[in-house]
PDB file of N, CA and C in Angstrom:
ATOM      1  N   UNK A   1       2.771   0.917  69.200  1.00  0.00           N
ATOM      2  CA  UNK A   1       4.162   0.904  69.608  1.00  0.00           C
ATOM      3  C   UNK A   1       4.927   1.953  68.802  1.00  0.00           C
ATOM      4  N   UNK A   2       5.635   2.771  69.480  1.00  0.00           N
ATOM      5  CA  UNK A   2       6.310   4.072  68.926  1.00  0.00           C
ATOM      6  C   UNK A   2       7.516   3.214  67.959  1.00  0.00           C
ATOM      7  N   UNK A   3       8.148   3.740  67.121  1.00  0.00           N
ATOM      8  CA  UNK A   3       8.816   2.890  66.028  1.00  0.00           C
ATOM      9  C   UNK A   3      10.421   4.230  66.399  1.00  0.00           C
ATOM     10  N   UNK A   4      11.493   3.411  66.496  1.00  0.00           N
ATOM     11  CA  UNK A   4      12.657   3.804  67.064  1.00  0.00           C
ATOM     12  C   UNK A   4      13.601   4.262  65.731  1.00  0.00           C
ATOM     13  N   UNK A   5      13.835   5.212  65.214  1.00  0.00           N
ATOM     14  CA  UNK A   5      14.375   5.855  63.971  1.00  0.00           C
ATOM     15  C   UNK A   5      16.308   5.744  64.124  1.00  0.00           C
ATOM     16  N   UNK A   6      16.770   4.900  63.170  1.00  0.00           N
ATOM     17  CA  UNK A   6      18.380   4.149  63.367  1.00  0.00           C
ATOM     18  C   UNK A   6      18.860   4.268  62.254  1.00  0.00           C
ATOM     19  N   UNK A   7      20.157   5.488  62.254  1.00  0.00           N
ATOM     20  CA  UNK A   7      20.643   5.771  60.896  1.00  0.00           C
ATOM     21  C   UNK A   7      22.112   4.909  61.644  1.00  0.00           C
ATOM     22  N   UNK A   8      22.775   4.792  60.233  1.00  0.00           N
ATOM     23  CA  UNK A   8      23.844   4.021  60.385  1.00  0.00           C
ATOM     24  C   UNK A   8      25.243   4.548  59.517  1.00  0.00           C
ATOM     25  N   UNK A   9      26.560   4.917  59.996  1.00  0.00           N
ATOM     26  CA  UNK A   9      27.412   5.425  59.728  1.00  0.00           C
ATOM     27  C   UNK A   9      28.211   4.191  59.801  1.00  0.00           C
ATOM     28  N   UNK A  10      28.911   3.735  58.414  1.00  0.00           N
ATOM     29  CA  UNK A  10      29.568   2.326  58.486  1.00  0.00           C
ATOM     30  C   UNK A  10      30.376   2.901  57.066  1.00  0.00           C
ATOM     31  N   UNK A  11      31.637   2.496  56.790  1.00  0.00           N
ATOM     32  CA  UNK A  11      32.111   2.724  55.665  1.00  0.00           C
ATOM     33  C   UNK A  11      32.319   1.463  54.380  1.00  0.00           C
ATOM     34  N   UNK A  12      31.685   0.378  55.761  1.00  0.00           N
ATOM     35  CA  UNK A  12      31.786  -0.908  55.236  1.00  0.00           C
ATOM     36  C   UNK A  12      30.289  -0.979  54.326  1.00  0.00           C
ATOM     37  N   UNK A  13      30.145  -1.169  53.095  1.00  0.00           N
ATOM     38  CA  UNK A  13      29.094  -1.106  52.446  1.00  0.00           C
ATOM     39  C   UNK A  13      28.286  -2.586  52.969  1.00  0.00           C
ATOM     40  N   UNK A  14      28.987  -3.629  52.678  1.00  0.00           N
ATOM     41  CA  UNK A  14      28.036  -4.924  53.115  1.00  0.00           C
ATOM     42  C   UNK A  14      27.397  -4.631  54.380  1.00  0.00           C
ATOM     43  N   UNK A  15      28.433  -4.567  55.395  1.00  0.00           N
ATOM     44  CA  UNK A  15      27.862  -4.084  56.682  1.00  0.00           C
ATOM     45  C   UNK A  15      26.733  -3.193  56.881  1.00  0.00           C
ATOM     46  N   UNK A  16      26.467  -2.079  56.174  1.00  0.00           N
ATOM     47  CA  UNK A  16      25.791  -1.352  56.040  1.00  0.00           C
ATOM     48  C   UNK A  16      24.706  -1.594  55.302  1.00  0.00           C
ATOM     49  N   UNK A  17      24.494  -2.630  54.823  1.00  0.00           N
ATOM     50  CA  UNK A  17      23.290  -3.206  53.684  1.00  0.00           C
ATOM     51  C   UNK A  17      22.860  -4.066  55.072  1.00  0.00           C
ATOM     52  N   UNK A  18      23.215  -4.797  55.217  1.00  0.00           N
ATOM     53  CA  UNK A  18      23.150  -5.772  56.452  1.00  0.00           C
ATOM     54  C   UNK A  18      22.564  -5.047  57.594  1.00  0.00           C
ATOM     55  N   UNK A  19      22.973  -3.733  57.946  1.00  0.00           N
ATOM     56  CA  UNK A  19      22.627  -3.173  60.023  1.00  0.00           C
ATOM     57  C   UNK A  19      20.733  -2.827  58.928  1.00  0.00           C
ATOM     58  N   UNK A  20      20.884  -2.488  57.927  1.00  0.00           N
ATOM     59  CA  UNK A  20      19.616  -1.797  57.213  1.00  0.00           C
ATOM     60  C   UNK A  20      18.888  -2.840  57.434  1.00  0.00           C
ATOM     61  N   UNK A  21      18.758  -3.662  56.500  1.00  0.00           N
ATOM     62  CA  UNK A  21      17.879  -4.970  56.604  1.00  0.00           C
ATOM     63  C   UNK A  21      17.922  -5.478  57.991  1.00  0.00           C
ATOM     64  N   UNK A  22      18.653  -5.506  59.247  1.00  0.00           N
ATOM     65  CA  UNK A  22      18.217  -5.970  60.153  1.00  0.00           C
ATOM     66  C   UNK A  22      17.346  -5.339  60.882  1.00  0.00           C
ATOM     67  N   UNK A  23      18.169  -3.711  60.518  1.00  0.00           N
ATOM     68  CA  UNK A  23      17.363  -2.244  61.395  1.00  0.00           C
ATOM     69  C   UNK A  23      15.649  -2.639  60.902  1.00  0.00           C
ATOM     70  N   UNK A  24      14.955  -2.991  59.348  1.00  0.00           N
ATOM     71  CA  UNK A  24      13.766  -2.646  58.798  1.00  0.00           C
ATOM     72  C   UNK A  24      13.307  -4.109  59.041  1.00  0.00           C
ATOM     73  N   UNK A  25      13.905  -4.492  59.489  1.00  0.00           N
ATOM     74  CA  UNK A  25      13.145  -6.308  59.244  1.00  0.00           C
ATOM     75  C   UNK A  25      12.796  -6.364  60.915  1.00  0.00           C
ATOM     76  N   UNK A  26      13.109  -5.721  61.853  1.00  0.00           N
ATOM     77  CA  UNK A  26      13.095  -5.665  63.464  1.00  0.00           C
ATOM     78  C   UNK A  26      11.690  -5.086  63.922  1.00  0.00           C
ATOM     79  N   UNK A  27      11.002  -5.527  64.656  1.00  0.00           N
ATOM     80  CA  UNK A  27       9.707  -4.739  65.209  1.00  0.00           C
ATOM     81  C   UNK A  27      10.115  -3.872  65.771  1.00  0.00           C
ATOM     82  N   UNK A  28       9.180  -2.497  65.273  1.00  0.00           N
ATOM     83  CA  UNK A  28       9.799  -1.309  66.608  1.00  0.00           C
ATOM     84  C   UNK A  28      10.664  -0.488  66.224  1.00  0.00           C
ATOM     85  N   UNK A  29      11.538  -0.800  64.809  1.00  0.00           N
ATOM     86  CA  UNK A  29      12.899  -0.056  64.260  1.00  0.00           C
ATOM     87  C   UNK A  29      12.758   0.352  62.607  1.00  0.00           C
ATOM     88  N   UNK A  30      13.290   0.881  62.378  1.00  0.00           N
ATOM     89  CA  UNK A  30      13.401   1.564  60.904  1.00  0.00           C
ATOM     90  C   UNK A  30      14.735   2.386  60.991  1.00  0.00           C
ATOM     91  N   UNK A  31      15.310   1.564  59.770  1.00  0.00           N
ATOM     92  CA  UNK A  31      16.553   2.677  59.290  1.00  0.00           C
ATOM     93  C   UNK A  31      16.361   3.891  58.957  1.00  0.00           C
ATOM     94  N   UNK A  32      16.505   5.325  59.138  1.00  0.00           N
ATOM     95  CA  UNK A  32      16.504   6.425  58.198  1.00  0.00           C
ATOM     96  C   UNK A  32      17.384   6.841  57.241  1.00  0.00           C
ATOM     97  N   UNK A  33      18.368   5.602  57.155  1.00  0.00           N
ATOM     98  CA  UNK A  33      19.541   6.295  56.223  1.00  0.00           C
ATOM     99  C   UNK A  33      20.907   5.342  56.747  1.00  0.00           C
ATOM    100  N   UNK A  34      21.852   5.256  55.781  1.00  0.00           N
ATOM    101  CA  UNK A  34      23.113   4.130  55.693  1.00  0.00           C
ATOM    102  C   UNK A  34      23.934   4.983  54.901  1.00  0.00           C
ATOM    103  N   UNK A  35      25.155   5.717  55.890  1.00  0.00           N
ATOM    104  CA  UNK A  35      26.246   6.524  55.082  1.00  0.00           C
ATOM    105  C   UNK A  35      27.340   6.296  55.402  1.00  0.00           C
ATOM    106  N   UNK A  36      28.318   6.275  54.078  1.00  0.00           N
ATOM    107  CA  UNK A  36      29.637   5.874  54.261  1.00  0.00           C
ATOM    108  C   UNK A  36      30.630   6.375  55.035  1.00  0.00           C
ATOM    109  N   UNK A  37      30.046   7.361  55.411  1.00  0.00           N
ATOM    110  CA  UNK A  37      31.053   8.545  56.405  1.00  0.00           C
ATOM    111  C   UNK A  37      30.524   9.693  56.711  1.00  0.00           C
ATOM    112  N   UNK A  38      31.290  10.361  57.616  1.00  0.00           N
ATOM    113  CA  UNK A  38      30.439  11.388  58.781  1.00  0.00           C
ATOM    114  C   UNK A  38      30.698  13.111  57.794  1.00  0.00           C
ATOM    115  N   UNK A  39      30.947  12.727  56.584  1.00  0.00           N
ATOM    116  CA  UNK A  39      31.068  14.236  56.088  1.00  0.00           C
ATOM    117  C   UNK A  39      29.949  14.758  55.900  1.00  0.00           C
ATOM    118  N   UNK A  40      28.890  15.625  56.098  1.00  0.00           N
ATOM    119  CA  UNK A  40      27.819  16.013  56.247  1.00  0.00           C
ATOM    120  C   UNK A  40      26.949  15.748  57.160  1.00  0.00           C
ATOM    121  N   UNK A  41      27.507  15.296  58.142  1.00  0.00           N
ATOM    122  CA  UNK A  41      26.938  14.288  58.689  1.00  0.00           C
ATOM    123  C   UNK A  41      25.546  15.096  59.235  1.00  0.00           C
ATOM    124  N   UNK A  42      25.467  16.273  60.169  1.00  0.00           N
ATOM    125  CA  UNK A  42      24.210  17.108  60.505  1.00  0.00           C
ATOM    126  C   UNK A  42      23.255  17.154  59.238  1.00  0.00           C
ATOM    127  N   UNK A  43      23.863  17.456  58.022  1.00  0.00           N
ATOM    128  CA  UNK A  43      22.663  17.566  57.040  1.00  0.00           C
ATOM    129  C   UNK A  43      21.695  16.396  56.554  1.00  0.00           C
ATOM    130  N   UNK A  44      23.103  15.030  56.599  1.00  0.00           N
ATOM    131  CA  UNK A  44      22.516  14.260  56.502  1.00  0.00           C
ATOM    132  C   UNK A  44      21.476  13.337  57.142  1.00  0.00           C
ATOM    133  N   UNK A  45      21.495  13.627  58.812  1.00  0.00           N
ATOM    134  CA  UNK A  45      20.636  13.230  59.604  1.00  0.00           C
ATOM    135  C   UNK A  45      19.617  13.875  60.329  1.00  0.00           C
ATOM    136  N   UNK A  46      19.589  15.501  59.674  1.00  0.00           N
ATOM    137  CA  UNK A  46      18.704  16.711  59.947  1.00  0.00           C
ATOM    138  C   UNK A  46      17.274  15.842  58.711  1.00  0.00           C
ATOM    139  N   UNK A  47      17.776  15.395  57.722  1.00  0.00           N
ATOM    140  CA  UNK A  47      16.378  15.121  56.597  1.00  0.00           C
ATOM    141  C   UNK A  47      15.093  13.976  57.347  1.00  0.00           C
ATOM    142  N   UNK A  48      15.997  13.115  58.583  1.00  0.00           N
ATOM    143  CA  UNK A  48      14.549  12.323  58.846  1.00  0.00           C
ATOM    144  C   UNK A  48      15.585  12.038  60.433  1.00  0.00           C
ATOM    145  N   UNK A  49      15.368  13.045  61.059  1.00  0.00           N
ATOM    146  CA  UNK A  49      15.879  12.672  62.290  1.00  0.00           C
ATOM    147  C   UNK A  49      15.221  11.372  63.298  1.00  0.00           C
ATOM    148  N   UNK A  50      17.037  10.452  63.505  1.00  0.00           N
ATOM    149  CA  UNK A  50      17.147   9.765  64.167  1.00  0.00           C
ATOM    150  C   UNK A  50      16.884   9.691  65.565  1.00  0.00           C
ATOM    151  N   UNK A  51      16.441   8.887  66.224  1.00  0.00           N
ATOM    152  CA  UNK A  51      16.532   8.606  67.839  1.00  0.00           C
ATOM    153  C   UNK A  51      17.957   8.049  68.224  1.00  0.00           C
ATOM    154  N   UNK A  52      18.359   7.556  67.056  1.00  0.00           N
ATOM    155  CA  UNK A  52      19.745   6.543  67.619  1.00  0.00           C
ATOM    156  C   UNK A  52      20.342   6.403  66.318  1.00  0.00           C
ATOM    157  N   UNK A  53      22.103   6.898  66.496  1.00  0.00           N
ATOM    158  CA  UNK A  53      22.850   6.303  65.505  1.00  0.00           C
ATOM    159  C   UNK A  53      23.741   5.446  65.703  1.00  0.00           C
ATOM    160  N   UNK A  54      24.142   4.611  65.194  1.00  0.00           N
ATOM    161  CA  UNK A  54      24.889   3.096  64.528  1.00  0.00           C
ATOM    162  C   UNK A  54      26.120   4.364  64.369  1.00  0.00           C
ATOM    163  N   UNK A  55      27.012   4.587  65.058  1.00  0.00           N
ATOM    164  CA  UNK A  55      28.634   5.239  64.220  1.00  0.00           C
ATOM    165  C   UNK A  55      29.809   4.189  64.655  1.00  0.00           C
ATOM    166  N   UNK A  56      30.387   3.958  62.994  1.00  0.00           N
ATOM    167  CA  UNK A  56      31.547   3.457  63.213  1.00  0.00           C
ATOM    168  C   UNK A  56      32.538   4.249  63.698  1.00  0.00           C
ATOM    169  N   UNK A  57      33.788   4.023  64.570  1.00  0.00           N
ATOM    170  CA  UNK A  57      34.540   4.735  64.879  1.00  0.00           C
ATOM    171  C   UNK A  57      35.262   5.158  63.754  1.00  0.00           C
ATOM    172  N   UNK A  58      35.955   4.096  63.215  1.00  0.00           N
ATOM    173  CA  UNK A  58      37.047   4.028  62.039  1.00  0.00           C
ATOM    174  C   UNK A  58      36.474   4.145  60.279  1.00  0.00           C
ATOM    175  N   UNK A  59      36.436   5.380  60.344  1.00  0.00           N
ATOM    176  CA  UNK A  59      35.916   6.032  58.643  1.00  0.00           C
ATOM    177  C   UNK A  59      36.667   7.218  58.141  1.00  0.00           C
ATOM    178  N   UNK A  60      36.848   7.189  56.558  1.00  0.00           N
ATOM    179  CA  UNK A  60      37.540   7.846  55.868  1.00  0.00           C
ATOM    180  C   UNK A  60      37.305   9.261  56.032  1.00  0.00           C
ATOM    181  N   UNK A  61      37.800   9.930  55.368  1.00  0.00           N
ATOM    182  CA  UNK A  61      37.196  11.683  55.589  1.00  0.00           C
ATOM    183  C   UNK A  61      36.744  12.356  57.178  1.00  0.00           C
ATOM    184  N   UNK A  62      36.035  11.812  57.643  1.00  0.00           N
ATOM    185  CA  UNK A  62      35.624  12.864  58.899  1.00  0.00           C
ATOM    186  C   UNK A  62      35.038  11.266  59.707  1.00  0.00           C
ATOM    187  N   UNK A  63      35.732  11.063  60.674  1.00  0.00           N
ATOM    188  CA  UNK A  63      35.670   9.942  61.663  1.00  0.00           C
ATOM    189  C   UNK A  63      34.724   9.931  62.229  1.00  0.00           C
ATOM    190  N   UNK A  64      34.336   8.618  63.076  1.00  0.00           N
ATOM    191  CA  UNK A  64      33.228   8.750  63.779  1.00  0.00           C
ATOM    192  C   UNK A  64      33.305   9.419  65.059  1.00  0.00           C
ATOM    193  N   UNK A  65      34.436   9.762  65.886  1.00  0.00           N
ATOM    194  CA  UNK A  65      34.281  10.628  66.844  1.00  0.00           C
ATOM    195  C   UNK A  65      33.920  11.830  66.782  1.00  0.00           C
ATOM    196  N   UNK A  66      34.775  12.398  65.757  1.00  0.00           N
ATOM    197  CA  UNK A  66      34.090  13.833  65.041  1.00  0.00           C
ATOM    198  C   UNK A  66      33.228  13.600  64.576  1.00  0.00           C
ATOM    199  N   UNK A  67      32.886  12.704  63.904  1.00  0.00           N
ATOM    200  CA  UNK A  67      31.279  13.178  63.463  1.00  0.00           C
ATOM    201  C   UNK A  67      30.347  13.215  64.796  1.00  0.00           C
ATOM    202  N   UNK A  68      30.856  12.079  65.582  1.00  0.00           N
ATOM    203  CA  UNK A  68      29.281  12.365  67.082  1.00  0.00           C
ATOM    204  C   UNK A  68      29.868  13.677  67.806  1.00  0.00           C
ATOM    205  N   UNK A  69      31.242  14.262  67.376  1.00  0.00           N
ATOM    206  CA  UNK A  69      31.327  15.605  68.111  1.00  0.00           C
ATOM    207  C   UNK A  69      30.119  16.852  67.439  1.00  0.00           C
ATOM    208  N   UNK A  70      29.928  16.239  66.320  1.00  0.00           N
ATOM    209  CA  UNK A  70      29.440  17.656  65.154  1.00  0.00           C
ATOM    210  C   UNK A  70      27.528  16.718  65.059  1.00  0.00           C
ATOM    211  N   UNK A  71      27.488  15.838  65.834  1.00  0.00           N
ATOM    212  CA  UNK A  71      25.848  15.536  66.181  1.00  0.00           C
ATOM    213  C   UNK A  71      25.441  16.015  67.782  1.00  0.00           C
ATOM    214  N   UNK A  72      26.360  15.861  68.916  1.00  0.00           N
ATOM    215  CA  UNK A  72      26.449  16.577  69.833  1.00  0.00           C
ATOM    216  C   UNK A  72      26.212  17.790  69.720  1.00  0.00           C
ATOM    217  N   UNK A  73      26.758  18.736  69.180  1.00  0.00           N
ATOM    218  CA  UNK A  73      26.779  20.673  68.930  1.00  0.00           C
ATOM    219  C   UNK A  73      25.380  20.660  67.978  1.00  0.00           C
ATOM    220  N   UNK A  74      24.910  19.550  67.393  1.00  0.00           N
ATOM    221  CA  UNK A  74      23.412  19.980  66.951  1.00  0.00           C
ATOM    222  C   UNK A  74      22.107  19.593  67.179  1.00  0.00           C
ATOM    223  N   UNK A  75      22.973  17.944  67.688  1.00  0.00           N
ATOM    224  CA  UNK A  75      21.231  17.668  68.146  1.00  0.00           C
ATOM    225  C   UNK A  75      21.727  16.490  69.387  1.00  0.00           C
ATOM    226  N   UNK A  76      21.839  17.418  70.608  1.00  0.00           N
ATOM    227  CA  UNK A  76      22.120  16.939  71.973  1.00  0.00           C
ATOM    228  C   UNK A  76      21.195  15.552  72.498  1.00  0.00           C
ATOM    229  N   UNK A  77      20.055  15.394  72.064  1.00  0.00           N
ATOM    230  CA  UNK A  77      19.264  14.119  72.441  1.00  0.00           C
ATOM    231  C   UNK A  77      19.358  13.143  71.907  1.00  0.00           C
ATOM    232  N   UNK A  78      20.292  13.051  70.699  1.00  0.00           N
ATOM    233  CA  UNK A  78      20.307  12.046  69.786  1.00  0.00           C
ATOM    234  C   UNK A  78      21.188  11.202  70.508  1.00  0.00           C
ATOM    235  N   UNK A  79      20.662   9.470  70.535  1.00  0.00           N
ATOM    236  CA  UNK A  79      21.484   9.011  70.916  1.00  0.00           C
ATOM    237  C   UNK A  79      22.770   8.344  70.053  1.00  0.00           C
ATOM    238  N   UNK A  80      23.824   8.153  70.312  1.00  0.00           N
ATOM    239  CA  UNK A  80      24.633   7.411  69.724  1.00  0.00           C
ATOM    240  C   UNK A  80      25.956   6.183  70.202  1.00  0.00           C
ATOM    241  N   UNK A  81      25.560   4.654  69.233  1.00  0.00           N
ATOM    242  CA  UNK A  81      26.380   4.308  69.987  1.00  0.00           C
ATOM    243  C   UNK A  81      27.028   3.879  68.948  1.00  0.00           C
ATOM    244  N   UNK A  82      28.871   3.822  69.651  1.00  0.00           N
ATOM    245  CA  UNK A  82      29.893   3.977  68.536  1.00  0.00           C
ATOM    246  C   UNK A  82      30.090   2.268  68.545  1.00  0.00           C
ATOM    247  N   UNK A  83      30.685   1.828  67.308  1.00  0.00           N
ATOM    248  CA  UNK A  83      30.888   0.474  66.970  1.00  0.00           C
ATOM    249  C   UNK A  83      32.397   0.490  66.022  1.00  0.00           C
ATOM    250  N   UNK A  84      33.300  -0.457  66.711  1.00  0.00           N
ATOM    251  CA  UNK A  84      34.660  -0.749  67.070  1.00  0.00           C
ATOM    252  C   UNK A  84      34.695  -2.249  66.404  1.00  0.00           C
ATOM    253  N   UNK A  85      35.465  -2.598  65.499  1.00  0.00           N
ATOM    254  CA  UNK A  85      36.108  -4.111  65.254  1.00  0.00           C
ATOM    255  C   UNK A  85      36.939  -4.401  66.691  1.00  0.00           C
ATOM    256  N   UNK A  86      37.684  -3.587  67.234  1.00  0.00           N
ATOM    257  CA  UNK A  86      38.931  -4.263  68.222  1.00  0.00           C
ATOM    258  C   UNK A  86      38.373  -3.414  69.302  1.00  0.00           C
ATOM    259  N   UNK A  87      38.666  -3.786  70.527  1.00  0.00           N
ATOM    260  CA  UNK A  87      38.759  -3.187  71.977  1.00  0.00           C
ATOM    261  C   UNK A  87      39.695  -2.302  72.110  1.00  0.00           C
ATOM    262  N   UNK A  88      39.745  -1.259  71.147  1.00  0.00           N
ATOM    263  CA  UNK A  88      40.207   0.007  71.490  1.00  0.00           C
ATOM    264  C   UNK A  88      40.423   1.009  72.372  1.00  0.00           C
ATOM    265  N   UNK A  89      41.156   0.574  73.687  1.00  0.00           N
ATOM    266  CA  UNK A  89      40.261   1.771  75.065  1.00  0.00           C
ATOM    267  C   UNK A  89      40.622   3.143  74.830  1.00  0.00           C
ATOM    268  N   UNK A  90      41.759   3.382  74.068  1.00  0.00           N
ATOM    269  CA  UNK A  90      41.710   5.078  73.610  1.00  0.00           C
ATOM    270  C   UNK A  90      40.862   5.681  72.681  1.00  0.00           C
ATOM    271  N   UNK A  91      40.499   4.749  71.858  1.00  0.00           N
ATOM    272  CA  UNK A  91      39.362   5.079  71.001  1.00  0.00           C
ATOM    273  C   UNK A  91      37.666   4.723  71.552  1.00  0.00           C
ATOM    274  N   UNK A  92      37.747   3.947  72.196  1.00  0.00           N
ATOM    275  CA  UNK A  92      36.491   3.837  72.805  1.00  0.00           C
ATOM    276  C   UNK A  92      36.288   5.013  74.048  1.00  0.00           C
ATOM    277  N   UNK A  93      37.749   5.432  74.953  1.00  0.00           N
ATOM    278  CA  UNK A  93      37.648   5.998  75.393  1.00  0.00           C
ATOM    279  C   UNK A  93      37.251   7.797  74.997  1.00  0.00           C
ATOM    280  N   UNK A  94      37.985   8.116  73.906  1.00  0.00           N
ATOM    281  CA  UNK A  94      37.435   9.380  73.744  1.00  0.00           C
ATOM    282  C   UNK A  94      36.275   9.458  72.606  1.00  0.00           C
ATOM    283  N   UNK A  95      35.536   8.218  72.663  1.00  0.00           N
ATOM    284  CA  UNK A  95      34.134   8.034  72.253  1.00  0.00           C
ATOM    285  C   UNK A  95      33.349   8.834  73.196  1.00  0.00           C
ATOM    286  N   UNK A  96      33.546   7.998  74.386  1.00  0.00           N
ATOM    287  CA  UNK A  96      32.925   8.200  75.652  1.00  0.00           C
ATOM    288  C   UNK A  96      32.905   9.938  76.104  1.00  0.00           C
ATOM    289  N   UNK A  97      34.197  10.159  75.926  1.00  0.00           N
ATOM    290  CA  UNK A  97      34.059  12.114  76.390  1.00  0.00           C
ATOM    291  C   UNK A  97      34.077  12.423  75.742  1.00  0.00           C
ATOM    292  N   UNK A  98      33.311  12.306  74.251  1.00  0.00           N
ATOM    293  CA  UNK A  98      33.038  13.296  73.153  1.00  0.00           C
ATOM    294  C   UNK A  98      31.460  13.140  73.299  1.00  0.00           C
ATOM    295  N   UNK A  99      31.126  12.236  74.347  1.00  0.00           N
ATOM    296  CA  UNK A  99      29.343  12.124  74.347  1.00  0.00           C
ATOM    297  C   UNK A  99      28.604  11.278  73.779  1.00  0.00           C
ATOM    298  N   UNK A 100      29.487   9.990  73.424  1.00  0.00           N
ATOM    299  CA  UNK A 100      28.961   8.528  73.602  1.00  0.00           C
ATOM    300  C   UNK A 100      28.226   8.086  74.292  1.00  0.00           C
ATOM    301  N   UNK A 101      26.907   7.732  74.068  1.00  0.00           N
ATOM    302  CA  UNK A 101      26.148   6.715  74.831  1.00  0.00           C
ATOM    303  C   UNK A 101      26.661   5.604  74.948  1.00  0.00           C
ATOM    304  N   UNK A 102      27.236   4.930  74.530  1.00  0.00           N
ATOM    305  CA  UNK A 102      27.844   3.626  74.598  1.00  0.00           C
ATOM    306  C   UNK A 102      28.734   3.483  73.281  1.00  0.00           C
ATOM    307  N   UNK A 103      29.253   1.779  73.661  1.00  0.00           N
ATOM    308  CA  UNK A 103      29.485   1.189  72.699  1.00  0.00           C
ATOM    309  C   UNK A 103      29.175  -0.373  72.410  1.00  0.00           C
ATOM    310  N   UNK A 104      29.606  -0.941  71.223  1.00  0.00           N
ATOM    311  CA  UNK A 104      29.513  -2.676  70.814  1.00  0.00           C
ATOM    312  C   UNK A 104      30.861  -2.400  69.945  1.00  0.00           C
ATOM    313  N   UNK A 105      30.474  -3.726  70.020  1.00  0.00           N
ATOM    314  CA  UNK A 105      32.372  -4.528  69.069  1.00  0.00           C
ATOM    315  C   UNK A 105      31.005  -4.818  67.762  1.00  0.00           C
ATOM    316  N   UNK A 106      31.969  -4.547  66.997  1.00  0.00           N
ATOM    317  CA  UNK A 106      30.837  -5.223  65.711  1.00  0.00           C
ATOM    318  C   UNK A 106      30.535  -6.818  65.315  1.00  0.00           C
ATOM    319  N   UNK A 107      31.113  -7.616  66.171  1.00  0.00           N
ATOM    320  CA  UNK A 107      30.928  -8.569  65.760  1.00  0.00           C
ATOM    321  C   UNK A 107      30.442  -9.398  66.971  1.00  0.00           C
ATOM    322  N   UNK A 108      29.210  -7.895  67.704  1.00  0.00           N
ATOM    323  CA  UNK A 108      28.145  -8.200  68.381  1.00  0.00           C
ATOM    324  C   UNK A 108      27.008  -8.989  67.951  1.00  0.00           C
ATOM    325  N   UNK A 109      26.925  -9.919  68.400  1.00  0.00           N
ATOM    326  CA  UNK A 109      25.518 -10.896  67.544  1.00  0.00           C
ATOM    327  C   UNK A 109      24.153  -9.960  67.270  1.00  0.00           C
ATOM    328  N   UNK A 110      23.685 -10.098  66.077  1.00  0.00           N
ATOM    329  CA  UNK A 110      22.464  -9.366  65.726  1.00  0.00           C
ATOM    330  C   UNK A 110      21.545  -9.303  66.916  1.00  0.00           C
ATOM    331  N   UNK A 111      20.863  -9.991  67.720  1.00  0.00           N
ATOM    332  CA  UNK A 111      20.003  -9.852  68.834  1.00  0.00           C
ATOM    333  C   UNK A 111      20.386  -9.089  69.664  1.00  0.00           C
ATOM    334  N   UNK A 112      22.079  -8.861  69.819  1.00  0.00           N
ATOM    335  CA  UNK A 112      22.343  -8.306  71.390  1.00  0.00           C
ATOM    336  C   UNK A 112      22.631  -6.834  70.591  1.00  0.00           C
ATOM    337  N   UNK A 113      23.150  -6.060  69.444  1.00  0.00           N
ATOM    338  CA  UNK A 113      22.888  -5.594  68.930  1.00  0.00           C
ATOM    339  C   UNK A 113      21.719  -4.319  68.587  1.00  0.00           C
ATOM    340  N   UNK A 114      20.359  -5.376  68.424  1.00  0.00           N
ATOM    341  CA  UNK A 114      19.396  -4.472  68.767  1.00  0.00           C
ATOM    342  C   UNK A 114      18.403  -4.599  70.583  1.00  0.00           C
ATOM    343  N   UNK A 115      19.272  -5.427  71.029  1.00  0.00           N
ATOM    344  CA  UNK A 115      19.084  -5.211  72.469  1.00  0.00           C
ATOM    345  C   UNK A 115      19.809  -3.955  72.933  1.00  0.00           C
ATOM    346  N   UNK A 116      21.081  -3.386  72.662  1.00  0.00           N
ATOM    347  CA  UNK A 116      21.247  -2.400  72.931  1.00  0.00           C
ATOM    348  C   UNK A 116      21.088  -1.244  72.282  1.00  0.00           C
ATOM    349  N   UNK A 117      20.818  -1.042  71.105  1.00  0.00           N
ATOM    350  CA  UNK A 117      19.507  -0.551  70.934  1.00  0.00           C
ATOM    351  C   UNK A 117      18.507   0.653  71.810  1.00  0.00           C
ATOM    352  N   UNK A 118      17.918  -0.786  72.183  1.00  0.00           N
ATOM    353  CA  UNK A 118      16.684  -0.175  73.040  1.00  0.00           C
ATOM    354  C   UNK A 118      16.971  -0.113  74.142  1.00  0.00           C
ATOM    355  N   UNK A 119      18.348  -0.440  74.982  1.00  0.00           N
ATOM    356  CA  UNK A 119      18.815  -0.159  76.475  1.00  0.00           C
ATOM    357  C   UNK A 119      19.344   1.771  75.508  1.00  0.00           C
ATOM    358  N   UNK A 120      19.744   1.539  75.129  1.00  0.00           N
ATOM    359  CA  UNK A 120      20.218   3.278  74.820  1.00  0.00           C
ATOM    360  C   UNK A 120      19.250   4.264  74.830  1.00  0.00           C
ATOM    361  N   UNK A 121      18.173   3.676  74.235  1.00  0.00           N
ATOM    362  CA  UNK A 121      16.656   4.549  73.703  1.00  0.00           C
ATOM    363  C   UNK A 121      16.083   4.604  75.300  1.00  0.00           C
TER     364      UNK A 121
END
């Protein structure tokens, strides 16, 4: 079984300890990496490229829309789906036309979570 590579952009540190351990504890998945924000974001996900990133919308320094704008202009196959506390439709919306694969509310239950996932992959 091919093993699905899931970096995670969260500014929330627990959260981000948490998507890890669920990402490495999951058949089929492995985290490559848990960063607080999208500043580097190409370099940082050029070292063990992802199939799929975890981006929060709402992060300090360089956001998650810009950052999936500046993973778009480098690595077009990567998938990404953005993750929202509130039903944001302007922010979910220009998720979507910056080249969002989707989205979840974060306080998507762990199963459905990495069910979408693998509907993205």
């Amino acid at each position: 079984m091919a093993i699905t590579k899931v970096a995670v952009f969260d500014d929330n540190k627990p959260r981000r300890d948490l998507l890890q351990l669920l990402l490495n504890s999951s058949d089929g998945l492995c985290c490559t990496g848990a960063f607080a924000d999208c500043r580097n974001v190409v370099e940082k996900i050029a070292v063990d490229l992802p199939d799929v990133i975890l981006m929060d919308i709402d992060m300090p320094y360089v956001n998650g829309i810009e950052g999936l704008k500046l993973v778009r202009s480098h690595y077009p196959s990567v998938k990404v789906l953005m993750q929202t506390i509130f039903e944001d439709d302007d922010k979910v919306f220009s998720a979507i036309v910056a080249g969002a694969d989707g989205y979840i509310l974060k306080k998507t239950a762990p199963a459905k979570l990495l069910e979408a996932i693998n509907e993205v992959v």
